[in-house]
C-alpha atoms as a PDB file:
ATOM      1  CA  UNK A   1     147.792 121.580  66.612  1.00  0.00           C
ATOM      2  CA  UNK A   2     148.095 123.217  69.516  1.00  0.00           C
ATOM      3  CA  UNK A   3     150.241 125.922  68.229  1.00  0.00           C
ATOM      4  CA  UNK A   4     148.247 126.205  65.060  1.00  0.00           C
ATOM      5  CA  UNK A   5     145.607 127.549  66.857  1.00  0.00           C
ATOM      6  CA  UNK A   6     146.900 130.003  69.187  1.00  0.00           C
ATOM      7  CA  UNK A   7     148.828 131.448  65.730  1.00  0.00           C
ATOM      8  CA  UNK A   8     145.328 131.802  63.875  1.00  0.00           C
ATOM      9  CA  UNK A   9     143.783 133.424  66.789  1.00  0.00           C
ATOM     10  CA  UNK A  10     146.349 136.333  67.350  1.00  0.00           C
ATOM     11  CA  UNK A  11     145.560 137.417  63.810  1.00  0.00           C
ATOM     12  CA  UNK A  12     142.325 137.923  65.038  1.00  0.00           C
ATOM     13  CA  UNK A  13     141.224 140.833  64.587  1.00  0.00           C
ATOM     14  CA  UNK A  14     143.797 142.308  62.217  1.00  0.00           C
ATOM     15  CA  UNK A  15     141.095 145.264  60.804  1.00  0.00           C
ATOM     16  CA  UNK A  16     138.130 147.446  62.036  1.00  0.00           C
ATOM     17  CA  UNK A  17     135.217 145.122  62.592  1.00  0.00           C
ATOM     18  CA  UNK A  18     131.938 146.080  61.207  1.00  0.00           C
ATOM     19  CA  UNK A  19     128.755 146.093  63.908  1.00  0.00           C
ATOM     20  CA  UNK A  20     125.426 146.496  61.735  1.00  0.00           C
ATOM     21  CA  UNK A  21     122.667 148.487  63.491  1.00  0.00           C
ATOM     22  CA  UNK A  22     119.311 147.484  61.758  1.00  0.00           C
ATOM     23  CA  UNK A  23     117.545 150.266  63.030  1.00  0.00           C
ATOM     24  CA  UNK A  24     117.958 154.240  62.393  1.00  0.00           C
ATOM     25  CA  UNK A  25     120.060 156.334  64.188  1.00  0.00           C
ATOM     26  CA  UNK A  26     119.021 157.319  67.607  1.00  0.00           C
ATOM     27  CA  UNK A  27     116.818 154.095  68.729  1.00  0.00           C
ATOM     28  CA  UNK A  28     117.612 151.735  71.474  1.00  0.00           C
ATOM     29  CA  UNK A  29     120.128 149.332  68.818  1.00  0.00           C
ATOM     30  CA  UNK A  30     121.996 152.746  68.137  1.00  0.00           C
ATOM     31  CA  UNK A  31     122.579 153.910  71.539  1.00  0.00           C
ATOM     32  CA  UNK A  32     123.965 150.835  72.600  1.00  0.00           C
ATOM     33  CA  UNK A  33     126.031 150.381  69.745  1.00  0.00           C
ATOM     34  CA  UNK A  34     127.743 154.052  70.330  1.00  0.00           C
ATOM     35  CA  UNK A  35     128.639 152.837  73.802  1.00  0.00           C
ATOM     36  CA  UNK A  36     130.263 149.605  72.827  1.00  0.00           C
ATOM     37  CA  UNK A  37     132.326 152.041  69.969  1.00  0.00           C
ATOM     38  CA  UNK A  38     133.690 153.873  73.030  1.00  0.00           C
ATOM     39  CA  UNK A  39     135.828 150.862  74.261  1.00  0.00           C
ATOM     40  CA  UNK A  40     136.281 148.541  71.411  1.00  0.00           C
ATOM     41  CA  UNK A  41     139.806 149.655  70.396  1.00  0.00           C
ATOM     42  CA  UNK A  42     141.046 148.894  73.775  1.00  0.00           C
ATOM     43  CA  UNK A  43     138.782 145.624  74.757  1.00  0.00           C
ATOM     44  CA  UNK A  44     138.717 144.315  71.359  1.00  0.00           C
ATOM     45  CA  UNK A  45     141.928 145.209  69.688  1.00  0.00           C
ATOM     46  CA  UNK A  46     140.468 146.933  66.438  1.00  0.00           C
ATOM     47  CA  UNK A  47     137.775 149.690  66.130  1.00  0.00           C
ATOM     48  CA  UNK A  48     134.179 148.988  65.247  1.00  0.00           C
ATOM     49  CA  UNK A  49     132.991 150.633  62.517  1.00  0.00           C
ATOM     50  CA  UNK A  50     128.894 151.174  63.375  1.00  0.00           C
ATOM     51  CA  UNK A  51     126.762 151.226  60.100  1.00  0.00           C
ATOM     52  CA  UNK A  52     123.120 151.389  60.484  1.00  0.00           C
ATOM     53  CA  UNK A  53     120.684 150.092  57.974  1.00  0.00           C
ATOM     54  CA  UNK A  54     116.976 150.730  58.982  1.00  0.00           C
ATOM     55  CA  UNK A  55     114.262 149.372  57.062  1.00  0.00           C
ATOM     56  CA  UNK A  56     111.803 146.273  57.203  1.00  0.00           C
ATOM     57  CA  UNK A  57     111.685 145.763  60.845  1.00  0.00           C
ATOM     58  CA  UNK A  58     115.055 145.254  61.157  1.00  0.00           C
ATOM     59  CA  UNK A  59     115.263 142.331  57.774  1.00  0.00           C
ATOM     60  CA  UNK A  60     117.589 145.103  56.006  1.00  0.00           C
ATOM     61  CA  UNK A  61     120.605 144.520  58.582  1.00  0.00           C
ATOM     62  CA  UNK A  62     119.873 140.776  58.929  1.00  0.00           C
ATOM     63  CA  UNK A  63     119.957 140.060  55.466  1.00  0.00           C
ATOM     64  CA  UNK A  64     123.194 142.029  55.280  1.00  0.00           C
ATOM     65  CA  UNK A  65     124.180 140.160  58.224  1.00  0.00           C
ATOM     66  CA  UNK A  66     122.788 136.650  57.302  1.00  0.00           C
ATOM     67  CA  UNK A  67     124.790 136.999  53.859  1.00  0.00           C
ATOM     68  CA  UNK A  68     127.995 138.002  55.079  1.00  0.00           C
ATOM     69  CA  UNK A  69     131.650 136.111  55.091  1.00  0.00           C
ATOM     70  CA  UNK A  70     131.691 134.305  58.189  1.00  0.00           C
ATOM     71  CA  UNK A  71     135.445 135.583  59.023  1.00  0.00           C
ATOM     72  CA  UNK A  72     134.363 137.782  62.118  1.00  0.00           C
ATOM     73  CA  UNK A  73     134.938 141.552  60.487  1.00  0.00           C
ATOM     74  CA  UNK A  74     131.238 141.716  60.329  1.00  0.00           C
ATOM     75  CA  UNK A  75     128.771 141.184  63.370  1.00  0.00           C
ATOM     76  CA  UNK A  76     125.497 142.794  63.712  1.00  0.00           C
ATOM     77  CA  UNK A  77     122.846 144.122  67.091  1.00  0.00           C
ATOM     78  CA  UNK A  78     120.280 141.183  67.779  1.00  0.00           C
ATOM     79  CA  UNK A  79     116.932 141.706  69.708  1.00  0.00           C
ATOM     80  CA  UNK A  80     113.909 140.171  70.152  1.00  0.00           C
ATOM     81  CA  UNK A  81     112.432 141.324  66.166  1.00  0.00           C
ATOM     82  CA  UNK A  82     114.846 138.679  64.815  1.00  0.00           C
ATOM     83  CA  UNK A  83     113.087 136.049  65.949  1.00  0.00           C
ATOM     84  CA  UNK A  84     109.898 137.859  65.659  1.00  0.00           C
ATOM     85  CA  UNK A  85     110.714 138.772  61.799  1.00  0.00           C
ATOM     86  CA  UNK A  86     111.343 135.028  60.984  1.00  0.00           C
ATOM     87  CA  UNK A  87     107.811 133.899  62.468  1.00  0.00           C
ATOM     88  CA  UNK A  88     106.260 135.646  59.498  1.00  0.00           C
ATOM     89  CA  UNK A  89     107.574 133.873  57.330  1.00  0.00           C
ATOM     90  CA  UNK A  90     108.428 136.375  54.617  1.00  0.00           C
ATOM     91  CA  UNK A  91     112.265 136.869  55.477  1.00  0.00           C
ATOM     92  CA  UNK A  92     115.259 135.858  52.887  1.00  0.00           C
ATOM     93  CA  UNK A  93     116.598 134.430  56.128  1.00  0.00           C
ATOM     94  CA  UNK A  94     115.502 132.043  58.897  1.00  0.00           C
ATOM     95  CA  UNK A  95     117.537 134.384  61.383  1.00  0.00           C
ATOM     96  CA  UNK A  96     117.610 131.841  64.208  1.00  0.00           C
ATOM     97  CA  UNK A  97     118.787 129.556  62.618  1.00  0.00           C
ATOM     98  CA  UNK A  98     121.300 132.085  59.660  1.00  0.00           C
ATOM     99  CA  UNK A  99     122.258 133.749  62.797  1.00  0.00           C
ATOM    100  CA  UNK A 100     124.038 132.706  65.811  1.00  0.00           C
ATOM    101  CA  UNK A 101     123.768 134.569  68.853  1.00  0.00           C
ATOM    102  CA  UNK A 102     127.316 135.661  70.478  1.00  0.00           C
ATOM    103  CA  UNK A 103     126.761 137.437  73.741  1.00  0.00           C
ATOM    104  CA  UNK A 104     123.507 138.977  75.577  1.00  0.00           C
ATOM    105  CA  UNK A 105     124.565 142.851  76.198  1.00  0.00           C
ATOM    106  CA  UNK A 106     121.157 143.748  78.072  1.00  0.00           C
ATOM    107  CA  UNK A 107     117.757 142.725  78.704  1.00  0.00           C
ATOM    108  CA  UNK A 108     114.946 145.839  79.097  1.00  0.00           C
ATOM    109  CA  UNK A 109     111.406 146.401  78.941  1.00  0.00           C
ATOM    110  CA  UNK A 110     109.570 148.524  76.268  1.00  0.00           C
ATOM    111  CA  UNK A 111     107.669 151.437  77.698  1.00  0.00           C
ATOM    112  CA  UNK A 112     104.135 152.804  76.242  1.00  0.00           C
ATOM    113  CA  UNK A 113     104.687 156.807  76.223  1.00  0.00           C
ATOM    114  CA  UNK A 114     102.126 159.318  74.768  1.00  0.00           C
ATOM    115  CA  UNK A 115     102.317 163.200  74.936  1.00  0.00           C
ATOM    116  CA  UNK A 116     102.196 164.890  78.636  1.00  0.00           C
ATOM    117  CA  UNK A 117      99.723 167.608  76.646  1.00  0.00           C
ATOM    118  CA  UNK A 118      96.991 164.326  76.121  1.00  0.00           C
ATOM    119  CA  UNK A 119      94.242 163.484  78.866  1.00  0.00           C
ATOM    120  CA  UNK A 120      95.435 159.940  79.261  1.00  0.00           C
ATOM    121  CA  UNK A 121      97.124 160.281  82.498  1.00  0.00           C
ATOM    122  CA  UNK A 122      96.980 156.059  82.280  1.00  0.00           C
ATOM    123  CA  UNK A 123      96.406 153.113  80.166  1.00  0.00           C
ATOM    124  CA  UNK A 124      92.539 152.845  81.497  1.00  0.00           C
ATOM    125  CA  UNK A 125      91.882 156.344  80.298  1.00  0.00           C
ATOM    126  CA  UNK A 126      93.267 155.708  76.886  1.00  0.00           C
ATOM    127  CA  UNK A 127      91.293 152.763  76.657  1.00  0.00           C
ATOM    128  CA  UNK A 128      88.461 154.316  77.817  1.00  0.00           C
ATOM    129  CA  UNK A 129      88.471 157.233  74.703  1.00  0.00           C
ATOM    130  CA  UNK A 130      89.837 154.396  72.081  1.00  0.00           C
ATOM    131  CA  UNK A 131      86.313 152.587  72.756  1.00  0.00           C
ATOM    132  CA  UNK A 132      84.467 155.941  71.797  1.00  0.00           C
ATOM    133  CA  UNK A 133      86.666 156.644  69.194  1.00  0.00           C
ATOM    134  CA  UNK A 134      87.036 153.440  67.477  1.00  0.00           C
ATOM    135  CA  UNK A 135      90.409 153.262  65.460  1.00  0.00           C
ATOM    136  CA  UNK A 136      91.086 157.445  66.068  1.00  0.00           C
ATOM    137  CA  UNK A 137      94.049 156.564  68.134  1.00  0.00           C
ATOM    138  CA  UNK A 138      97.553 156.056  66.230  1.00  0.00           C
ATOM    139  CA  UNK A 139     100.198 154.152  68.079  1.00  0.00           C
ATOM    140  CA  UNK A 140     103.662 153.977  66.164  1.00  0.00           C
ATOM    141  CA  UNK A 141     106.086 151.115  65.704  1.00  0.00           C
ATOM    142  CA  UNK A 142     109.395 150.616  64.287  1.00  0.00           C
ATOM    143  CA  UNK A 143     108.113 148.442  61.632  1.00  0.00           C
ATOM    144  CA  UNK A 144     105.450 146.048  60.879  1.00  0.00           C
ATOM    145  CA  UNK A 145     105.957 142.939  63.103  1.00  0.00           C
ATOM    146  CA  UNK A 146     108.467 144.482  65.556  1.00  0.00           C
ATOM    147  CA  UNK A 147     108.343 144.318  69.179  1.00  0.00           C
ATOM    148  CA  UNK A 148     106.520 147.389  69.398  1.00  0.00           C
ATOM    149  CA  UNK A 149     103.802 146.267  66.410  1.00  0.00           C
ATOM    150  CA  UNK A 150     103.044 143.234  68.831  1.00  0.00           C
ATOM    151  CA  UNK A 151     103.058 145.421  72.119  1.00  0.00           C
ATOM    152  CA  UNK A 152     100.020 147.363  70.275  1.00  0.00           C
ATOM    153  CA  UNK A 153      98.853 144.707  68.769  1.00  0.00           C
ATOM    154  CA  UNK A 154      98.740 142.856  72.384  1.00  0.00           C
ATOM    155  CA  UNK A 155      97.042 146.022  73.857  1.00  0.00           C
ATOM    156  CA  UNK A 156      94.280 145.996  71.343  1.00  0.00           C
ATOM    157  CA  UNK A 157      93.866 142.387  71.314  1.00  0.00           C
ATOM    158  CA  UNK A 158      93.653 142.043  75.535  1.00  0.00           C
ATOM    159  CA  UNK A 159      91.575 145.324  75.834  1.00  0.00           C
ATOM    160  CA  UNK A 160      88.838 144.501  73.154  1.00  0.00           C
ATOM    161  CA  UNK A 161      89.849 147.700  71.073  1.00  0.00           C
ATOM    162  CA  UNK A 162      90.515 149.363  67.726  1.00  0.00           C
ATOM    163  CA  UNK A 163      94.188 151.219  67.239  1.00  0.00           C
ATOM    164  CA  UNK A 164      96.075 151.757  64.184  1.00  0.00           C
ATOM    165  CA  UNK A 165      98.775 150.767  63.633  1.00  0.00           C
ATOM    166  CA  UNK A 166     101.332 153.105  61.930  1.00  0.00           C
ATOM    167  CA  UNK A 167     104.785 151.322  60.673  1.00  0.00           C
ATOM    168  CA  UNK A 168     108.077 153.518  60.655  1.00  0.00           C
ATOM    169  CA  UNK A 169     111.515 152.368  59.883  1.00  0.00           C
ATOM    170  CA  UNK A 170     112.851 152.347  63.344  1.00  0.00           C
ATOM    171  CA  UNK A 171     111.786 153.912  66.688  1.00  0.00           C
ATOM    172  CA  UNK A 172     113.257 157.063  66.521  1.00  0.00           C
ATOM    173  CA  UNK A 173     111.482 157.986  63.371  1.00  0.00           C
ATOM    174  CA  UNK A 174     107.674 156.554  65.392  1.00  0.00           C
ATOM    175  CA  UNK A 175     109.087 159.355  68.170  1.00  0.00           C
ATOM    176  CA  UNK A 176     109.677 161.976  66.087  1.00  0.00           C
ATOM    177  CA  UNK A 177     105.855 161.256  64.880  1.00  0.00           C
ATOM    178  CA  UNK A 178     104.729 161.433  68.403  1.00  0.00           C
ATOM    179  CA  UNK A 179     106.399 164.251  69.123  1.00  0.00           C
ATOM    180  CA  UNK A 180     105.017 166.123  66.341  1.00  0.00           C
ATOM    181  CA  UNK A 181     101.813 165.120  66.855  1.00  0.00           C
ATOM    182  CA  UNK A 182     101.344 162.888  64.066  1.00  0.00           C
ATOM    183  CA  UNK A 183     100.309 159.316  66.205  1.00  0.00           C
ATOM    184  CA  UNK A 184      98.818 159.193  69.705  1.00  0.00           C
ATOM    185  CA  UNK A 185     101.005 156.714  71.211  1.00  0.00           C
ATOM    186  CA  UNK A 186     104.263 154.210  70.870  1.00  0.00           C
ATOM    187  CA  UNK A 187     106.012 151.936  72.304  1.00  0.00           C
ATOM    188  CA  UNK A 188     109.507 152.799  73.008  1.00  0.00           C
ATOM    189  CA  UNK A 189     112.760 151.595  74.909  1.00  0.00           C
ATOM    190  CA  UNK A 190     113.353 153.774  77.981  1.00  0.00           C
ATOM    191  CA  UNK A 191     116.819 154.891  76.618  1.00  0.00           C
ATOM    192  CA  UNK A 192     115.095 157.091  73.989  1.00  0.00           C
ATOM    193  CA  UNK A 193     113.089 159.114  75.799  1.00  0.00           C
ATOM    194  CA  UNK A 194     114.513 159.614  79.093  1.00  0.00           C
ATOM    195  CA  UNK A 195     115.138 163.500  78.657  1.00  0.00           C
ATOM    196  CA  UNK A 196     111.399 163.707  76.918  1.00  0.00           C
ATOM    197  CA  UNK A 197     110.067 162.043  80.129  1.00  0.00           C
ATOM    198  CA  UNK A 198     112.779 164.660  82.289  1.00  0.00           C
ATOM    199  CA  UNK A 199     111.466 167.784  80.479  1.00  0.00           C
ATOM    200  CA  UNK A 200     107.948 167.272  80.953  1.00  0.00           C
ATOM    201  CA  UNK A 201     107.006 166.746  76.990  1.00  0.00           C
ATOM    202  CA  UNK A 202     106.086 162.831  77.514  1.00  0.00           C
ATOM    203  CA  UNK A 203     104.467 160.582  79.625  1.00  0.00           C
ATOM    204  CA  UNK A 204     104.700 157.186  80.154  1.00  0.00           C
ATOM    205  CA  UNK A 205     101.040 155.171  80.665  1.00  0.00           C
ATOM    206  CA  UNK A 206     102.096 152.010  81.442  1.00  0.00           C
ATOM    207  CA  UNK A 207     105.248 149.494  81.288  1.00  0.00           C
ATOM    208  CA  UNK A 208     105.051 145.885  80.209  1.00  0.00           C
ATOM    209  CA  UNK A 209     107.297 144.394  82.191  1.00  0.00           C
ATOM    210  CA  UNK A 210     106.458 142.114  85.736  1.00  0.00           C
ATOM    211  CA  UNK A 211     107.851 145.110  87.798  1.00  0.00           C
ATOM    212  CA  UNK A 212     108.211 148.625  87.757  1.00  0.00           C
ATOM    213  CA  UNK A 213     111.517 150.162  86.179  1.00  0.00           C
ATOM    214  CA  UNK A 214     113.742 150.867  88.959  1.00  0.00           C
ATOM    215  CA  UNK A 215     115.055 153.916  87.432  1.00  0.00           C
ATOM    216  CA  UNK A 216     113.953 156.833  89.401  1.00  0.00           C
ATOM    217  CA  UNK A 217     112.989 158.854  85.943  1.00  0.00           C
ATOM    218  CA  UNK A 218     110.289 155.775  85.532  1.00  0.00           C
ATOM    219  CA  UNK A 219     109.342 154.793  88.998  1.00  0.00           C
ATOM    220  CA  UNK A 220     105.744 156.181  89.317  1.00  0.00           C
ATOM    221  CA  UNK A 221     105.105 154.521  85.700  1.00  0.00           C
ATOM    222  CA  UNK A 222     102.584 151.649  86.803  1.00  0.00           C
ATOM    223  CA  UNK A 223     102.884 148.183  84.836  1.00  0.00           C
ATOM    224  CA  UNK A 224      99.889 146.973  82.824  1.00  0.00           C
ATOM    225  CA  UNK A 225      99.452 144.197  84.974  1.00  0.00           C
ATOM    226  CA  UNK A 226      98.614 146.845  87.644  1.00  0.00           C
ATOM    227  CA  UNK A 227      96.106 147.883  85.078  1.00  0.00           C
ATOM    228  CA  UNK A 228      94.456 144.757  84.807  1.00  0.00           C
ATOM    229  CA  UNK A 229      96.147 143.802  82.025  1.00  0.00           C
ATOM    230  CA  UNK A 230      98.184 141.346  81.489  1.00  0.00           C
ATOM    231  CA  UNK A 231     100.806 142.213  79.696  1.00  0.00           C
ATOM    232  CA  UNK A 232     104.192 141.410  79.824  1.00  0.00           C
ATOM    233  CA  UNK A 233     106.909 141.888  76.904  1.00  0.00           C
ATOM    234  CA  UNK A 234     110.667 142.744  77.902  1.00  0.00           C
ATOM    235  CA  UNK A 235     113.551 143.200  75.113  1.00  0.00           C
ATOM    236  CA  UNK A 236     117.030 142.148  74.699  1.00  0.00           C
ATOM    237  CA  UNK A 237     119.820 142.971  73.194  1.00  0.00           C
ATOM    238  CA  UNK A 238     122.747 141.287  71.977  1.00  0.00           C
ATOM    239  CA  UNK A 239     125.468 140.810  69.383  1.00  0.00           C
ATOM    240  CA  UNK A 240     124.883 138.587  66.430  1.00  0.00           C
ATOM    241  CA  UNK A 241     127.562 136.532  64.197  1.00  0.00           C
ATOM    242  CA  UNK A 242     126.913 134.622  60.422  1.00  0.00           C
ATOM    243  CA  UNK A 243     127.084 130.390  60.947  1.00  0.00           C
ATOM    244  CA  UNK A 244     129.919 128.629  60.452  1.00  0.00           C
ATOM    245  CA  UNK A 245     132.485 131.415  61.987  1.00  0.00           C
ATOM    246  CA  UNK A 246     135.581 129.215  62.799  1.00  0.00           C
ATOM    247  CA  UNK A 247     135.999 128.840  66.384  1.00  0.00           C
ATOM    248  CA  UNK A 248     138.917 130.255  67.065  1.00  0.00           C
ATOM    249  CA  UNK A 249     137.684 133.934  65.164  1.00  0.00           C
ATOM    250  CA  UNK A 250     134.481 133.003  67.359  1.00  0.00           C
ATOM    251  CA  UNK A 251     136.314 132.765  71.006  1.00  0.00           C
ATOM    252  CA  UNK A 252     138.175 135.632  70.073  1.00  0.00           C
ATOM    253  CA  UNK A 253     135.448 137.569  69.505  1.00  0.00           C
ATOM    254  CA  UNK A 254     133.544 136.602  72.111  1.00  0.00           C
ATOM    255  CA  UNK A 255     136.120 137.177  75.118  1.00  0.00           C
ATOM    256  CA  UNK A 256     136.644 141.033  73.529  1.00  0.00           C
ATOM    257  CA  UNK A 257     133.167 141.642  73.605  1.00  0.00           C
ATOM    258  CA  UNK A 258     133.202 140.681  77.178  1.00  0.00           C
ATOM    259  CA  UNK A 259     135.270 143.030  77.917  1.00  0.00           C
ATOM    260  CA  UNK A 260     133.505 145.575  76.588  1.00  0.00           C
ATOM    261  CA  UNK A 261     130.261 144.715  78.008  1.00  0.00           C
ATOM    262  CA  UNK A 262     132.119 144.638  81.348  1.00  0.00           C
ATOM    263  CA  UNK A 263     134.043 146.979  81.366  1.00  0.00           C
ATOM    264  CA  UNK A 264     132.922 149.829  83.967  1.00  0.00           C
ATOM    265  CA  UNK A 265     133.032 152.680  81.457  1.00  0.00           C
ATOM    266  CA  UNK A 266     130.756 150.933  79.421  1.00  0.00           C
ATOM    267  CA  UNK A 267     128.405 150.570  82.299  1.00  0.00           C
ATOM    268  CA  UNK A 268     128.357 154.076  83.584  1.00  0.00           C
ATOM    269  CA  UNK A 269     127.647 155.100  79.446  1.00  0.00           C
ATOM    270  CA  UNK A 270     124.632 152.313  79.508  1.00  0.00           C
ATOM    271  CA  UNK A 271     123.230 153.671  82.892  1.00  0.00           C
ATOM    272  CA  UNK A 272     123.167 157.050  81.129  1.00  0.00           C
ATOM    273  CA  UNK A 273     121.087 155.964  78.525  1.00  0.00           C
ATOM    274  CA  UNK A 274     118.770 154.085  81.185  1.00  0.00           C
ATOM    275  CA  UNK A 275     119.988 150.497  80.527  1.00  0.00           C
ATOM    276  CA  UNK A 276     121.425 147.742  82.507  1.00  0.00           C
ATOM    277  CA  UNK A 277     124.224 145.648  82.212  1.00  0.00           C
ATOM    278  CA  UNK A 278     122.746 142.015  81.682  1.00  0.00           C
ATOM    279  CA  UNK A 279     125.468 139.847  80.066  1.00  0.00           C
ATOM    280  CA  UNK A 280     124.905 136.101  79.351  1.00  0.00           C
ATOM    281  CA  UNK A 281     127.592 134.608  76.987  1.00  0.00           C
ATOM    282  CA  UNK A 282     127.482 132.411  74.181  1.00  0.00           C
ATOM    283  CA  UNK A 283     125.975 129.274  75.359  1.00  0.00           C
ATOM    284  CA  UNK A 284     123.786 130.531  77.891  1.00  0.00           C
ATOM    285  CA  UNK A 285     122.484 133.689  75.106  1.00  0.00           C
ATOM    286  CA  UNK A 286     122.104 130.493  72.327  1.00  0.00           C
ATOM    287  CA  UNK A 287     119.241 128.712  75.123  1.00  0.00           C
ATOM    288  CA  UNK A 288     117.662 132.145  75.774  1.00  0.00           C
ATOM    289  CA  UNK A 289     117.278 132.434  71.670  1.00  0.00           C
ATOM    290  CA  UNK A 290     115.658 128.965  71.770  1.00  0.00           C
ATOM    291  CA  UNK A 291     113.308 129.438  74.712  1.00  0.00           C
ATOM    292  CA  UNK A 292     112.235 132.890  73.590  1.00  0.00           C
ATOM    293  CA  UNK A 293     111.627 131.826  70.015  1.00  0.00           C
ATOM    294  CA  UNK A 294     109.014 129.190  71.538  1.00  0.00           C
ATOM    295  CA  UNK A 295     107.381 131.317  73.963  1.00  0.00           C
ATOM    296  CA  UNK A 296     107.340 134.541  71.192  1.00  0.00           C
ATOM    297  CA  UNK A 297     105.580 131.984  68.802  1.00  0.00           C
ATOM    298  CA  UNK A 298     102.895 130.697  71.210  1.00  0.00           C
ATOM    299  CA  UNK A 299     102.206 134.227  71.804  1.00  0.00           C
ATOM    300  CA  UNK A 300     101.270 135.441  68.578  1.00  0.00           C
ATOM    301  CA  UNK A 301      99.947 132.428  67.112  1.00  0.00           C
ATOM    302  CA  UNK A 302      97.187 132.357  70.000  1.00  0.00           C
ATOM    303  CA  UNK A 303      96.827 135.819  70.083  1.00  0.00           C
ATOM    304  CA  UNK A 304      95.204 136.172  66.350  1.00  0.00           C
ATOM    305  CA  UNK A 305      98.314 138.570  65.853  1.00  0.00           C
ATOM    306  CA  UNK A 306     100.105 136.273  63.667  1.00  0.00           C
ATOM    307  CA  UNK A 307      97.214 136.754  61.052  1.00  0.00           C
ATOM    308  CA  UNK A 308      96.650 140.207  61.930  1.00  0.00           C
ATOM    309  CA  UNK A 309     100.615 140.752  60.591  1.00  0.00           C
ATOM    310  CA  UNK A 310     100.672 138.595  57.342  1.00  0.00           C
ATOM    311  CA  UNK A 311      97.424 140.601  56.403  1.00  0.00           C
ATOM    312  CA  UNK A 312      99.012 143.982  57.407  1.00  0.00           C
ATOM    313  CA  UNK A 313     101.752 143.262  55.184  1.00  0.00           C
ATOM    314  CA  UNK A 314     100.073 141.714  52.134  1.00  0.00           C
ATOM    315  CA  UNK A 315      98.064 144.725  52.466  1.00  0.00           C
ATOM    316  CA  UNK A 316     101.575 146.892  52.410  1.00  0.00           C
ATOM    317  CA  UNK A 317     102.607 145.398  49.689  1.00  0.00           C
END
């Protein structure tokens, strides 16, 4: 038996393994992907072959995910949405539960970013004109219920205020619209819009995390709860495998993409995209999954933003 399944296992991988981004090209999913392409050949044995399929908040890829063969030549980029996405209710897939989590790659906060040309020179200030211009301000997500619809949906909901909400198919599409002038504000992953922030054309307001970033390119961003708000949202990101992958395909898979995730080259190429190394592997990411799909559901269910999202997207409909 032994034997058996040390035989099955070196197959494993025998082909170019698939990683689904569910978000466009460019966004926080994206970049991270790109750096685990770098090193797969060497960590994992085969290639990965990145294909990104934007659309519905990220339900696109995690259908495609969801509904694929369970043989490991398919895996997918996991973040918070996923569970988000299945509290609504309107997903083909349960992902928590059609998904399994495989490793944790890195945990980061979302930061609120407007353009350096506006007045708001803080979150008070933006606050301050949204009250005397009820609903006037746009703030951008990447897709109705997304981590960035329920940062803005947070704000408005803690600060007593009217925004719009404006749905894109991925974050780099809601900063293109910022940067054109087309919304007022977004909520972004720091990776994105590091050279934005560098070159003067962005600022950030405020970061939703306990602490401020300890990247020097973000260090004189306050958080909200130095605002007097308290608001605190971080994302994750992770890889993501169908149920019932045997577990020999699942070890193997597992132990490459630890090597890639620790590998120092990878490292250095997430530093330069302003994220952080924080791995957890597979039994320690499948707790976080549970314990963030409880505390994510409290949240919006007490928050009114639960509502606020199943009317948004009857109304989309």
């Amino acid at each position: 038996m032994m034997q058996r399944t040390v035989m099955t296992t070196s197959k494993y991988p025998e082909k170019p393994i698939t990683l689904i981004v569910p978000f466009s090209a460019g966004g926080g999913m994206d970049l991270l992907a790109r750096a685990m392409e770098k090193t797969a050949s060497t960590n994992l044995g085969q290639p990965l072959i990145i294909i990104n399929k934007p659309g519905g908040g990220g339900t696109i890829g995690w259908n495609e995910l969801a509904g694929a063969a369970p043989d490991g030549y398919t895996i997918g980029i996991s973040g918070v949405d996923l569970i988000l996405q299945s509290l609504y209710g309107s997903t083909k897939y349960n992902y928590p539960t059609a998904l399994e989590p495989i490793v944790q790659i890195t945990s980061s906060p979302y930061v609120m970013v407007v353009q350096a040309n506006q007045p708001w020179k803080n979150v008070d200030d933006l606050i301050g004109y949204a009250r005397q211009h009820p609903g006037q301000i746009k703030i951008g997500n990447s897709g109705v219920g997304s981590v960035a619809h329920v940062l803005s949906e947070m704000l408005a909901h803690t600060a007593g205020i009217t925004l719009e909400s404006v749905p894109f198919r991925g974050g780099s599409e809601a900063l293109t619209a910022l940067l054109g002038g087309h919304i007022q504000a977004t909520f972004t992953s720091p990776a994105t819009i590091r050279d934005h922030i560098k070159n003067g054309t962005l600022r950030v307001v405020a970061v939703p995390n306990e602490q401020r970033l300890t990247d020097p390119i973000f260090a004189n961003a306050p958080t909200f709860k130095e605002q007097g708000l308290d608001i605190v949202f971080s994302n994750w990101m992770g890889v993501a495998i169908p149920k019932e992958m045997p577990i020999e395909v699942k070890t193997k898979l597992a132990d490459g993409l630890k090597a890639i995730i620790l590998d120092p080259e990878f490292k250095i190429k997430l530093e330069n995209i302003g994220l952080q190394v924080d791995y957890l592997p597979p039994q320690e990411v499948q707790k976080k999954w549970l314990d963030d799909s409880q505390k994510i559901s409290k949240i919006v269910k007490e928050t009114g933003i639960l509502d606020r999202f199943k009317e948004q997207r009857n109304n989309s409909n």
